[in-house]
C-alpha atoms as a PDB file:
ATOM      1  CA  UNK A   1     110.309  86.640 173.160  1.00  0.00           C
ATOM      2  CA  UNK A   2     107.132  87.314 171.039  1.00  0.00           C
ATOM      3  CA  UNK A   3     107.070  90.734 172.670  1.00  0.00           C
ATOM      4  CA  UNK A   4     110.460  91.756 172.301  1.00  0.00           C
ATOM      5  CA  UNK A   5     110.587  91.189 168.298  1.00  0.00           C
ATOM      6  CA  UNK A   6     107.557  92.999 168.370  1.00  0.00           C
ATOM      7  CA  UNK A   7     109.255  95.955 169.973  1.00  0.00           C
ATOM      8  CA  UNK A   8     111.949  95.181 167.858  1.00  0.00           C
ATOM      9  CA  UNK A   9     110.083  95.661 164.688  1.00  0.00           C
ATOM     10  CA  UNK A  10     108.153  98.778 165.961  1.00  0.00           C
ATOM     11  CA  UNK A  11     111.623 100.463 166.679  1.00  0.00           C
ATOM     12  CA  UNK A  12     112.811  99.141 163.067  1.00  0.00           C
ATOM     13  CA  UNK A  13     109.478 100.713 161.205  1.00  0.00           C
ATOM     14  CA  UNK A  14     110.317 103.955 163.525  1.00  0.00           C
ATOM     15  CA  UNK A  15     113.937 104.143 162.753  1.00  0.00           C
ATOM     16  CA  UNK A  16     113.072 103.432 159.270  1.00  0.00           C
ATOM     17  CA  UNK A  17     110.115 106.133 158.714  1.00  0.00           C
ATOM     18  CA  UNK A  18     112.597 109.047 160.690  1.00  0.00           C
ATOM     19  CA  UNK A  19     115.161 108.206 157.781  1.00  0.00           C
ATOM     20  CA  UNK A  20     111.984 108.331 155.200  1.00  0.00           C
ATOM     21  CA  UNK A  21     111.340 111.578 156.155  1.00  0.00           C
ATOM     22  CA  UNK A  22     114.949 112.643 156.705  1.00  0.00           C
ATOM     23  CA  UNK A  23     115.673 112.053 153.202  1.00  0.00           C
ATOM     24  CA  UNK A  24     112.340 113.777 151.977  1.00  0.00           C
ATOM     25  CA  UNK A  25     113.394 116.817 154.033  1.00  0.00           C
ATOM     26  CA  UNK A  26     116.846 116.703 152.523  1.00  0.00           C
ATOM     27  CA  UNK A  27     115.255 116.120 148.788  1.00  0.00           C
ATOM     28  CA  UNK A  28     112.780 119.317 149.499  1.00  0.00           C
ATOM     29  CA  UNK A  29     115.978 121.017 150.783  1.00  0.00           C
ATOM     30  CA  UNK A  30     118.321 120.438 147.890  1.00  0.00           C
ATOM     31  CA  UNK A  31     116.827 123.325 145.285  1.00  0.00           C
ATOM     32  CA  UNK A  32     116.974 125.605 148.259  1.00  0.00           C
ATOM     33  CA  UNK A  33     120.873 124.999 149.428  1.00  0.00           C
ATOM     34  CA  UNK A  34     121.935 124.407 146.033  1.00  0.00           C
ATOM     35  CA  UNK A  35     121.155 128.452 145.388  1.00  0.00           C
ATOM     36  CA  UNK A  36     122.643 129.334 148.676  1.00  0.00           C
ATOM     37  CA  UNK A  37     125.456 127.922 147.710  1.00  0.00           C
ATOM     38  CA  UNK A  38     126.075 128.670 144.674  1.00  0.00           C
ATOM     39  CA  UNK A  39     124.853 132.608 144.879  1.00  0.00           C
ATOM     40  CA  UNK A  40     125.830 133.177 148.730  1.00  0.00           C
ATOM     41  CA  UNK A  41     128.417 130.319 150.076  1.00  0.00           C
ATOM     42  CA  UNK A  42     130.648 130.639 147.084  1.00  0.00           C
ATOM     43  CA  UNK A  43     130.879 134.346 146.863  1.00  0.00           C
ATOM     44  CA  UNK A  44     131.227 134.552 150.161  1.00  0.00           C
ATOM     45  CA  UNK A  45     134.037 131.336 150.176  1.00  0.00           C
ATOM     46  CA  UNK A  46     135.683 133.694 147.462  1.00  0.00           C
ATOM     47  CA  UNK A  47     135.591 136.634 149.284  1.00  0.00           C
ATOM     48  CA  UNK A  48     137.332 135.107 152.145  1.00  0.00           C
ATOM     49  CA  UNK A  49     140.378 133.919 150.094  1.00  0.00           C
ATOM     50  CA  UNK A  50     140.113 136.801 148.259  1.00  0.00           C
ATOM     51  CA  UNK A  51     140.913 138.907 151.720  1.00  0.00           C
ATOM     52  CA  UNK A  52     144.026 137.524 152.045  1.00  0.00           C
ATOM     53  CA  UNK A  53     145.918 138.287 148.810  1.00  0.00           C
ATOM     54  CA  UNK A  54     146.445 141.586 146.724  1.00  0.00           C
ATOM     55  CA  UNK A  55     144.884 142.149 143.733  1.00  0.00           C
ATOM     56  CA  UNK A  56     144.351 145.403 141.639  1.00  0.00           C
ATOM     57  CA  UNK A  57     141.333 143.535 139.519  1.00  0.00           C
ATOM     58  CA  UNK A  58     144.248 142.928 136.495  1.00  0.00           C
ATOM     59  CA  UNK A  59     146.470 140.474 136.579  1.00  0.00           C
ATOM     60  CA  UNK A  60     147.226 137.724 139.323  1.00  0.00           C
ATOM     61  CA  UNK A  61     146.921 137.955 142.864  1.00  0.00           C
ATOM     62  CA  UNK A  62     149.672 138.147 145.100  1.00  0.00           C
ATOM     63  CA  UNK A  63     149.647 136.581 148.664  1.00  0.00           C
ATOM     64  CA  UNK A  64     149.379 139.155 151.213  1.00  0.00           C
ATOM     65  CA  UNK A  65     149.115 137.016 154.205  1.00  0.00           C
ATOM     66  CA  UNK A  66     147.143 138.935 156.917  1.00  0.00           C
ATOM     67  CA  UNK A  67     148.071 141.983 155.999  1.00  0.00           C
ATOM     68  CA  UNK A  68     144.769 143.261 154.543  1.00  0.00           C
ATOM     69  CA  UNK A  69     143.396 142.186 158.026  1.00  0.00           C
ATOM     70  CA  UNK A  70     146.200 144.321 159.702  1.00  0.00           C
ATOM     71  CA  UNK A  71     145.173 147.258 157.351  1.00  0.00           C
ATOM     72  CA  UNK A  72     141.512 147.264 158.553  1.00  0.00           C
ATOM     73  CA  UNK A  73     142.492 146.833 162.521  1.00  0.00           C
ATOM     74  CA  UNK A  74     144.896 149.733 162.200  1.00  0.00           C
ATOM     75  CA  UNK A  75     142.641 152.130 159.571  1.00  0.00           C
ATOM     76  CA  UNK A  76     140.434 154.991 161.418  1.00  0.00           C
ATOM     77  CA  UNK A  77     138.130 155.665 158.299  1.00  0.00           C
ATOM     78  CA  UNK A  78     137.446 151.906 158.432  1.00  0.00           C
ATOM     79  CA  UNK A  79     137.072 152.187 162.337  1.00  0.00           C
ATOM     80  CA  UNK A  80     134.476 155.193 162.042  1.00  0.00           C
ATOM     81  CA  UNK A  81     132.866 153.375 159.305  1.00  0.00           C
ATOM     82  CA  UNK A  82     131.796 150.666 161.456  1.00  0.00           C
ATOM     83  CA  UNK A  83     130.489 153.178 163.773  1.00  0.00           C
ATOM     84  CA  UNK A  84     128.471 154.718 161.580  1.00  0.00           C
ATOM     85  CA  UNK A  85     126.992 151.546 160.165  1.00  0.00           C
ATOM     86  CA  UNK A  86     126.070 150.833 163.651  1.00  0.00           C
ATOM     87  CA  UNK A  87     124.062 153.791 164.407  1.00  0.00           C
ATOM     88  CA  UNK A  88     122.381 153.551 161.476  1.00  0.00           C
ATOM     89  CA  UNK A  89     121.598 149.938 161.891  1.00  0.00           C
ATOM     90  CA  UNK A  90     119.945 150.897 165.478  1.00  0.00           C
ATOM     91  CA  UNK A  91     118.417 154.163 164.418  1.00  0.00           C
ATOM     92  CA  UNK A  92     116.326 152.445 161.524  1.00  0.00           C
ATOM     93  CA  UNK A  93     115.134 150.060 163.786  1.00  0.00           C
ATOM     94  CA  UNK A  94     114.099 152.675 166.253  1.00  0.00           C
ATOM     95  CA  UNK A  95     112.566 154.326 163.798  1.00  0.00           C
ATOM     96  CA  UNK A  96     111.178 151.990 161.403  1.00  0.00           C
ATOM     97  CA  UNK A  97     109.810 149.419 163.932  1.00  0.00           C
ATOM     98  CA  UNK A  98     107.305 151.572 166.137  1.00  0.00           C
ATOM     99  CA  UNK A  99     105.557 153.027 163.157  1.00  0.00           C
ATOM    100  CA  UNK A 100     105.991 150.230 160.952  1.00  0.00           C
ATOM    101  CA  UNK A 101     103.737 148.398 163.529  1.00  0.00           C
ATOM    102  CA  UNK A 102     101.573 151.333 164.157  1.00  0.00           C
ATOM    103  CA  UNK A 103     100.523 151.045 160.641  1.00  0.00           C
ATOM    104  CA  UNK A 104     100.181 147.599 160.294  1.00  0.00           C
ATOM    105  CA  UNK A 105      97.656 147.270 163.169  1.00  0.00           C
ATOM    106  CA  UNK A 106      95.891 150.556 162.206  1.00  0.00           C
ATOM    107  CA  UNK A 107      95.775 148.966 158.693  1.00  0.00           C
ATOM    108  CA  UNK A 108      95.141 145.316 159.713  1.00  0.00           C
ATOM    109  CA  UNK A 109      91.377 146.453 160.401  1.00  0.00           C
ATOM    110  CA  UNK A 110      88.203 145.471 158.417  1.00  0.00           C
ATOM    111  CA  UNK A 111      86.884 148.737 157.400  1.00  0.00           C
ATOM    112  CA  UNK A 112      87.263 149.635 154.026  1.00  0.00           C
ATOM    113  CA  UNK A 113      88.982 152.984 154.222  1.00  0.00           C
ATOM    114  CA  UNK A 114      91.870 151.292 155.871  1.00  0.00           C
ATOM    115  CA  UNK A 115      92.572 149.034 152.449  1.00  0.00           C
ATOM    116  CA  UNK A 116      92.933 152.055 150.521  1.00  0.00           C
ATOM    117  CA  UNK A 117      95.124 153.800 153.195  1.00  0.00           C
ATOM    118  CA  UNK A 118      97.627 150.728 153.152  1.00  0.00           C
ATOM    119  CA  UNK A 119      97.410 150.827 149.410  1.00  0.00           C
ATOM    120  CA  UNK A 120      98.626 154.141 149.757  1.00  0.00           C
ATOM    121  CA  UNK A 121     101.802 153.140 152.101  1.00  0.00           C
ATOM    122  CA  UNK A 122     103.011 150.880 149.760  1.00  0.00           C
ATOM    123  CA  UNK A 123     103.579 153.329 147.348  1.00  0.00           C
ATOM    124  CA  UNK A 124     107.438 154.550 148.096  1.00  0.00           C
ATOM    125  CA  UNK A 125     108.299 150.627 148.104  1.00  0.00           C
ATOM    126  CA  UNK A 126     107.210 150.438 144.523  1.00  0.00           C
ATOM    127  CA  UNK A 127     109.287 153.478 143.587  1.00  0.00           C
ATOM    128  CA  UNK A 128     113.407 152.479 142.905  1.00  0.00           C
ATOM    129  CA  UNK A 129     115.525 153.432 145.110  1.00  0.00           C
ATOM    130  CA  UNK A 130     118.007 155.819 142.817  1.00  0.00           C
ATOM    131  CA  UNK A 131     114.453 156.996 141.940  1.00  0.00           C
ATOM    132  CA  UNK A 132     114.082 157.948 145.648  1.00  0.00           C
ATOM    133  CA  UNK A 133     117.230 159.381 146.331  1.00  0.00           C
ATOM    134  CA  UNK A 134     117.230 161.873 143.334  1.00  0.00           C
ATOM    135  CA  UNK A 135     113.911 162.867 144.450  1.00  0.00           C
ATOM    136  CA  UNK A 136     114.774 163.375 148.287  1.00  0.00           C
ATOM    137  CA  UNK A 137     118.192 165.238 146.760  1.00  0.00           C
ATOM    138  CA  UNK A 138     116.249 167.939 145.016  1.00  0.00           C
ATOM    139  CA  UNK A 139     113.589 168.405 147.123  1.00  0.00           C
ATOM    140  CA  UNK A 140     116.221 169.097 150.004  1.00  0.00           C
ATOM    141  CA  UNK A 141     118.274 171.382 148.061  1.00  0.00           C
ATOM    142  CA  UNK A 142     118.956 174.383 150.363  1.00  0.00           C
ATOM    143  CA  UNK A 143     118.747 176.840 147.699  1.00  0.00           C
ATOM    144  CA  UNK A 144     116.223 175.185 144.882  1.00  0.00           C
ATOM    145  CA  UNK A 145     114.614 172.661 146.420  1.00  0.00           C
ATOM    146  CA  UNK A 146     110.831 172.095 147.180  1.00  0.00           C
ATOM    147  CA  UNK A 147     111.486 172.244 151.096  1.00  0.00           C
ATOM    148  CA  UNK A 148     113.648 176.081 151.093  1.00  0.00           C
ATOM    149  CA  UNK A 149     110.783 176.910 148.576  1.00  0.00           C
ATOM    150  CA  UNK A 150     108.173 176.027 151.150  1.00  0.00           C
ATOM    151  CA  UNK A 151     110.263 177.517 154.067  1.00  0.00           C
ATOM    152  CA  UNK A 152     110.501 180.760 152.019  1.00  0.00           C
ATOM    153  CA  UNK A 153     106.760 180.594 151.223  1.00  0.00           C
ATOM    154  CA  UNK A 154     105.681 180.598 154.743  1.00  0.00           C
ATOM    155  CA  UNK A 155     108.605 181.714 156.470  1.00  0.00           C
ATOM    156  CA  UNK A 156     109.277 179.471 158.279  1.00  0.00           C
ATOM    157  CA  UNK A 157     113.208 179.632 158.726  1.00  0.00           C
ATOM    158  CA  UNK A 158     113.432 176.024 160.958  1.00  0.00           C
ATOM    159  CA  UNK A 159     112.793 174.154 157.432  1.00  0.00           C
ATOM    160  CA  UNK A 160     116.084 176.131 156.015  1.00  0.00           C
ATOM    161  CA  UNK A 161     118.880 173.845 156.595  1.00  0.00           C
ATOM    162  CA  UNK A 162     121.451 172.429 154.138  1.00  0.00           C
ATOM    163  CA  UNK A 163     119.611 169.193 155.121  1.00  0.00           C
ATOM    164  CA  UNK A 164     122.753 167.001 153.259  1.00  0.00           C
ATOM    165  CA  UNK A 165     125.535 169.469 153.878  1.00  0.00           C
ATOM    166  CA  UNK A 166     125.291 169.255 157.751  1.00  0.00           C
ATOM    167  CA  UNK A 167     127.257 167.106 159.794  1.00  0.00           C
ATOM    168  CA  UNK A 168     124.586 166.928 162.629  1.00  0.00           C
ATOM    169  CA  UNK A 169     121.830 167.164 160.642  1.00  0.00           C
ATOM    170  CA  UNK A 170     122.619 164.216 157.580  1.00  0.00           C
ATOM    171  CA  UNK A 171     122.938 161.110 159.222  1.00  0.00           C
ATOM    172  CA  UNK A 172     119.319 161.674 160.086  1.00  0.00           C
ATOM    173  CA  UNK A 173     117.861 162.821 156.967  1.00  0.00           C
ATOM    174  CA  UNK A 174     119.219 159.640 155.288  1.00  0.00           C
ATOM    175  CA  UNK A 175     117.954 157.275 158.056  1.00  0.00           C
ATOM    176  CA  UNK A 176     114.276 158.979 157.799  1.00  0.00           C
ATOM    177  CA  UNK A 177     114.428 158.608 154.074  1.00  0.00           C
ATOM    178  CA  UNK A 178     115.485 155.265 154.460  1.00  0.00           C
ATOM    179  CA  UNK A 179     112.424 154.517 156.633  1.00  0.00           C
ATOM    180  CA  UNK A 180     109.891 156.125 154.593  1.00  0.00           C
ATOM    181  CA  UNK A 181     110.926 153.907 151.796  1.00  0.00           C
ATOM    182  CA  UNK A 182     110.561 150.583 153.766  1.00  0.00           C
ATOM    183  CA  UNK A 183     108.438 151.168 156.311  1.00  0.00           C
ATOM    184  CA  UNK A 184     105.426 150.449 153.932  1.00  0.00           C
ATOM    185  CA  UNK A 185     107.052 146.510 153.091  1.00  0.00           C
ATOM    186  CA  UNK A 186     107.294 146.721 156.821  1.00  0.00           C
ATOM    187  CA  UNK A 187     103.778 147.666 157.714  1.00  0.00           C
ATOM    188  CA  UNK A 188     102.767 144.548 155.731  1.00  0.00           C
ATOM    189  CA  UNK A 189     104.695 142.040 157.777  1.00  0.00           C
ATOM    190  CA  UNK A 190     102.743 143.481 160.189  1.00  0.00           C
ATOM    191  CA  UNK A 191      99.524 144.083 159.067  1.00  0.00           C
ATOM    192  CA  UNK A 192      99.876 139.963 158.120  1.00  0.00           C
ATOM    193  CA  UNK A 193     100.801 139.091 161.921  1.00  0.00           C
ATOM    194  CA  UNK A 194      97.931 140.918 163.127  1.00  0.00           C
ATOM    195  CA  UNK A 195      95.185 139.364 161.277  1.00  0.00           C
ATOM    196  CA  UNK A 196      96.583 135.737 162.391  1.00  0.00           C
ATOM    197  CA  UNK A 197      95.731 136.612 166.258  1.00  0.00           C
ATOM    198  CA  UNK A 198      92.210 134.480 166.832  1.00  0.00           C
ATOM    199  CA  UNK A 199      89.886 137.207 167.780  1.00  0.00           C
ATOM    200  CA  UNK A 200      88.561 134.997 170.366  1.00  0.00           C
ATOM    201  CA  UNK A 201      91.940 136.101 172.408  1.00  0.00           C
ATOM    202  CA  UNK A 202      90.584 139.813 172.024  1.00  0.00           C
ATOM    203  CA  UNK A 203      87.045 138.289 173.443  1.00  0.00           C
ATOM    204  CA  UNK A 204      88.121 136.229 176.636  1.00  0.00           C
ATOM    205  CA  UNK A 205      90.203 139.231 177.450  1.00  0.00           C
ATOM    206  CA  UNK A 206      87.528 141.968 176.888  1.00  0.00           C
ATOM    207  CA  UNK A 207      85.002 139.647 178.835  1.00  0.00           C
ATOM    208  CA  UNK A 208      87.784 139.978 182.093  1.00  0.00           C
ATOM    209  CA  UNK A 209      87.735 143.025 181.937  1.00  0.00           C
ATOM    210  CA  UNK A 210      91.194 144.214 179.877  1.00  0.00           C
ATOM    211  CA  UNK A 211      91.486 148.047 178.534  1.00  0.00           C
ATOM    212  CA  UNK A 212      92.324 148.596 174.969  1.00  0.00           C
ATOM    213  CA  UNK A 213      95.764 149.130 176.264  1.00  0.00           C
ATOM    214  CA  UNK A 214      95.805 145.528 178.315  1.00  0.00           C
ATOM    215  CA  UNK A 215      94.777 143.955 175.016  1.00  0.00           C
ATOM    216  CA  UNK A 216      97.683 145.506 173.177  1.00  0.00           C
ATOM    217  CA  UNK A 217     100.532 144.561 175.834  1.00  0.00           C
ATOM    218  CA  UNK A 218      98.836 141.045 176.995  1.00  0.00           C
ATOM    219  CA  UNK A 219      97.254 140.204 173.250  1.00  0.00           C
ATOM    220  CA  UNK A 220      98.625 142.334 170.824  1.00  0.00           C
ATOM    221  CA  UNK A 221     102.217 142.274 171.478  1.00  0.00           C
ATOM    222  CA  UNK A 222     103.139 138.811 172.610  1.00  0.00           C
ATOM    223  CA  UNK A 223     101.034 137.126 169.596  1.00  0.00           C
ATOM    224  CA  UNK A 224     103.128 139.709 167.384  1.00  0.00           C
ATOM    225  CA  UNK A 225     106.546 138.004 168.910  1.00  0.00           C
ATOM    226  CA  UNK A 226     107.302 136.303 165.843  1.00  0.00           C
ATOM    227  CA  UNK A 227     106.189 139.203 162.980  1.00  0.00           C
ATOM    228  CA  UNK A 228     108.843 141.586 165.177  1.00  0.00           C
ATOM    229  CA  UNK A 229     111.512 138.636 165.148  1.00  0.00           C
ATOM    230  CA  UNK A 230     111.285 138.441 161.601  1.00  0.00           C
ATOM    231  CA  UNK A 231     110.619 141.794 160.642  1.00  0.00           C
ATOM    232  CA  UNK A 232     113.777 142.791 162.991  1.00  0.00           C
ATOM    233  CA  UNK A 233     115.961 140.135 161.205  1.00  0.00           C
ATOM    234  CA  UNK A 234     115.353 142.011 157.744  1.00  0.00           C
ATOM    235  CA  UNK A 235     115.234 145.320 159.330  1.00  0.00           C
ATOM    236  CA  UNK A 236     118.436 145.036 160.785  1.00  0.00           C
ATOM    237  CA  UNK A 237     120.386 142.612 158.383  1.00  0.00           C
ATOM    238  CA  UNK A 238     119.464 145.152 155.501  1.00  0.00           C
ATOM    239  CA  UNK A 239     120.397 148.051 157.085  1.00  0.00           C
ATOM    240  CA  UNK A 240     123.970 146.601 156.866  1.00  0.00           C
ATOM    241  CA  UNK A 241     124.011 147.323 153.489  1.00  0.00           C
ATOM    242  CA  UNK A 242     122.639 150.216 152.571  1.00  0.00           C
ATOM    243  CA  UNK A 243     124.350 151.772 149.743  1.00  0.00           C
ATOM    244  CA  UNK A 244     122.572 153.471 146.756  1.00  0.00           C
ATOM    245  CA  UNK A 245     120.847 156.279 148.810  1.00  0.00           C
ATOM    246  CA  UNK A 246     123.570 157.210 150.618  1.00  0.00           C
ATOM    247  CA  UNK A 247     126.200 156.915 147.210  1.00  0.00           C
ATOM    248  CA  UNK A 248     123.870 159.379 145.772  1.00  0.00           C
ATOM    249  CA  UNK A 249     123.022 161.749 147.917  1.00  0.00           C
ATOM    250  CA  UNK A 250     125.556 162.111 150.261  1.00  0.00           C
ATOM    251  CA  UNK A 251     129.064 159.928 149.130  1.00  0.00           C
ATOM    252  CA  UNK A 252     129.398 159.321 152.531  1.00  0.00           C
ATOM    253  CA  UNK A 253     129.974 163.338 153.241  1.00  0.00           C
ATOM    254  CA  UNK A 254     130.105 165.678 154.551  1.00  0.00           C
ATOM    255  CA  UNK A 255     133.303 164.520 155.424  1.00  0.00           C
ATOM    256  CA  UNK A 256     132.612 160.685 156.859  1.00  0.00           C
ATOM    257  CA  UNK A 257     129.847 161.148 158.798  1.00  0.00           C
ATOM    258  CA  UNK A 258     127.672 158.849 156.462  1.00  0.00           C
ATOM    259  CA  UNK A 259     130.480 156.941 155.209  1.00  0.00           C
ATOM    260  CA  UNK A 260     128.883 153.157 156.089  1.00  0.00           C
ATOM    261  CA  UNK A 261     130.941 150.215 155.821  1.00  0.00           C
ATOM    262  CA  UNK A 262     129.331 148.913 152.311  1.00  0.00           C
ATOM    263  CA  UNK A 263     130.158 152.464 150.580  1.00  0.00           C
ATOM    264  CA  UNK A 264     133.603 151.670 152.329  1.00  0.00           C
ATOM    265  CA  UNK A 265     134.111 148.568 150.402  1.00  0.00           C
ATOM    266  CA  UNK A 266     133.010 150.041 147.192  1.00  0.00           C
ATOM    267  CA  UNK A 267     135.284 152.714 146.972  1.00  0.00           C
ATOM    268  CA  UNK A 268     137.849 150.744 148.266  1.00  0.00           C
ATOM    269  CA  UNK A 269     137.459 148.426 145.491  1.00  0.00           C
ATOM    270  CA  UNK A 270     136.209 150.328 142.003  1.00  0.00           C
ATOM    271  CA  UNK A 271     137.927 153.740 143.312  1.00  0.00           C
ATOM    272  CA  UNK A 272     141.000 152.647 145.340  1.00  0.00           C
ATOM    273  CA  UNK A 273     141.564 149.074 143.124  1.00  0.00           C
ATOM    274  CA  UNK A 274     142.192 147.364 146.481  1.00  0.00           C
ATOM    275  CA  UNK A 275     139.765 144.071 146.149  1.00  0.00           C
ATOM    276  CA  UNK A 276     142.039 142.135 148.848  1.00  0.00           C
ATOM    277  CA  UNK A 277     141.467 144.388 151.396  1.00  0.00           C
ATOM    278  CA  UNK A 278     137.539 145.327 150.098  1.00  0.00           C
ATOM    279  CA  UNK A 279     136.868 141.283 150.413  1.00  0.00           C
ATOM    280  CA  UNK A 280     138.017 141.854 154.043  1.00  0.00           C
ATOM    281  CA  UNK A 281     135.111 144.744 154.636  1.00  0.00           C
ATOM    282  CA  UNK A 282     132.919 142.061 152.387  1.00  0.00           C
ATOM    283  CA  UNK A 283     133.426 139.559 155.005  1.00  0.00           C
ATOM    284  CA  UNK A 284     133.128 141.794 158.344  1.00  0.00           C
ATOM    285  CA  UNK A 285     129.943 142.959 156.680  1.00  0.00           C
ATOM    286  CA  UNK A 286     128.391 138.930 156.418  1.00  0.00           C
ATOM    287  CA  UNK A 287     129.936 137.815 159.561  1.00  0.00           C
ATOM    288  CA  UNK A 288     128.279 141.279 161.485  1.00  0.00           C
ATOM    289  CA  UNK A 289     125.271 140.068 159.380  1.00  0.00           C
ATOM    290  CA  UNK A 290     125.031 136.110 160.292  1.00  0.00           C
ATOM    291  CA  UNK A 291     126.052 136.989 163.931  1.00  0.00           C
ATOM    292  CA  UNK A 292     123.012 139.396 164.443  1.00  0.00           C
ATOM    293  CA  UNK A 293     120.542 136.922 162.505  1.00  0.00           C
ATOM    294  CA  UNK A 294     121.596 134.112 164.558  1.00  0.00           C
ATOM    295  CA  UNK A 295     121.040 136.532 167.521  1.00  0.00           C
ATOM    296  CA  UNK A 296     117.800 137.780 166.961  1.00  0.00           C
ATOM    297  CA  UNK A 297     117.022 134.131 166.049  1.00  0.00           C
ATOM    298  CA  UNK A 298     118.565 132.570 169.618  1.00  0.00           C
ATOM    299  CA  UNK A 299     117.129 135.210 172.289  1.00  0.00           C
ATOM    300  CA  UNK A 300     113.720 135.654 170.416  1.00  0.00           C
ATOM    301  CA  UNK A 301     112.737 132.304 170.439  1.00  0.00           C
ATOM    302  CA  UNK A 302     112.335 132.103 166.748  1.00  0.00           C
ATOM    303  CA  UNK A 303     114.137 129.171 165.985  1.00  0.00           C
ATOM    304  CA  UNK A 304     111.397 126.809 168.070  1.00  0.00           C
ATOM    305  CA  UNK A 305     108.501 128.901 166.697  1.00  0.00           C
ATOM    306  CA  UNK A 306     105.225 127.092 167.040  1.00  0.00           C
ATOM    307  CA  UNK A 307     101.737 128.061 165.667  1.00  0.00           C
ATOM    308  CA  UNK A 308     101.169 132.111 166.236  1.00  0.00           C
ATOM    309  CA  UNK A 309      97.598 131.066 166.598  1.00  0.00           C
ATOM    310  CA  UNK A 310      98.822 129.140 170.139  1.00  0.00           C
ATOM    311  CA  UNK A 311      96.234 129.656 173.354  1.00  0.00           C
ATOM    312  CA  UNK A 312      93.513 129.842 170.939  1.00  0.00           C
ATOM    313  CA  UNK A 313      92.178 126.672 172.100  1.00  0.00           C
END
């Protein structure tokens, strides 16, 4: 008998300390979800509702049922929009993710040369991003910008393109000016992840014998597992919405081939006055969003992350 109210009394103090720090969690919590909700589950909430009336932005909404929903099955522009949001969701993380990495490992060293290199990189995420994309507009102007003034100065004709009048050619130009503005913020995530790896992995490995390149695909990479899940979480969640550089420079032209789902939605709201049916792009866009995120988070392993300094000891 003795023993059992012991046990009894352990499991009590154990049942009791889980709900201690249950509450503490939810008390550490509360600032946190209070802002979520407030700044992303009401929106959002609204948005929803919102999708299913008809609204002009005067007056009072009118129910619309799912018709709004029906609009966006049956409309191509909306169709190709998705498309192109897609490619240019995968093509920045081609892009961005190989040399963001590059330059976060290159940069992650000791010497002192290296610091003022990855100052340097940092520099286009410091610049604004209208800033960027009326720089990158008239410097690819094909008849006064700084690139058909180079091409002419050292003929060159391959540099003399209408680099955002081209239907094969724009897509690309925005996704590389994309990536040079945020491959620097980036390089950083990396360049963090990088000097969290115990060199004493590096050591054991170089003492059995591993190349440089053995220590980047056995070492290197796996430690890194986390950095890429988080970096390709941001990467790919914020290339969903990409909007100012495009709006300026482009307008989604020539013709749709940069028209992305978010400059879909604006013009479908401030130019077209339909906010029912631009709440239904609103809430494809979050939905796409969450699903990926929850994704990357499932088949990377990121939701049980443990220490990135693990097999250390």
């Amino acid at each position: 008998m003795t023993a059992g109210a012991a046990t009894r009394r352990t499991g009590a103090r154990t049942t009791a300390a889980h709900r201690g720090s249950a509450l503490a969690d939810l008390v550490g919590l509360a600032p946190a979800m209070a802002l979520f909700g407030i700044f992303i589950g009401v929106p959002l909430l609204g948005a929803v509702v919102l999708s299913f009336f008809h609204w002009n932005g005067l007056g009072s909404p009118h129910w619309a049922g799912g018709a709004n929903w029906a609009q966006f099955v049956h409309d191509p522009i909306a169709g190709q929009s998705l498309a192109v949001t897609a490619k240019v969701v995968a093509l920045s993380w081609v892009v961005q993710t190989p040399i963001s990495m590059a330059l976060g490992l290159f940069t992650a060293g000791r010497a002192r040369y290296r610091s003022v290199y990855a100052t340097l990189y940092v520099l286009p995420l410091l610049l604004s991003t209208a800033g960027i994309a009326l720089m990158w507009e008239a410097l690819l102007d094909p008849n006064f910008g700084g690139v058909a003034a180079l091409a002419r100065s050292v003929h060159l004709e391959l540099l003399r393109q209408n680099w955002l009048g081209s239907a094969n050619l724009t897509l690309y130009v925005i996704v590389a000016i994309i990536s040079w503005q945020f491959i620097p913020f980036h390089t950083l995530l990396y360049q963090m992840g990088r000097r969290q790896i115990p060199e004493v992995l590096y050591e054991a490995a170089t003492l059995d014998g591993a190349t440089g390149r053995q220590l980047f695909w056995r070492v290197t990479l796996p430690q890194l597992r986390y950095t890429i899940a988080t970096s390709s979480t941001l990467m790919v969640v914020g290339a969903l919405t990409y909007f100012d550089i495009i709006y300026i420079m482009t307008n989604g032209g020539p013709g749709y081939t940069t028209r992305v789902l978010s400059l879909d939605m604006y013009q479908a709201a401030f130019l077209q006055n339909q906010f029912g049916y631009a709440s239904v792009l609103a809430v494809v866009l979050g939905v796409v969003g969450v699903g990926i995120a929850l994704a990357l988070v499932r088949f990377t392993g990121f939701g049980s992350m443990g220490s990135q300094q693990e097999g250390a000891t």
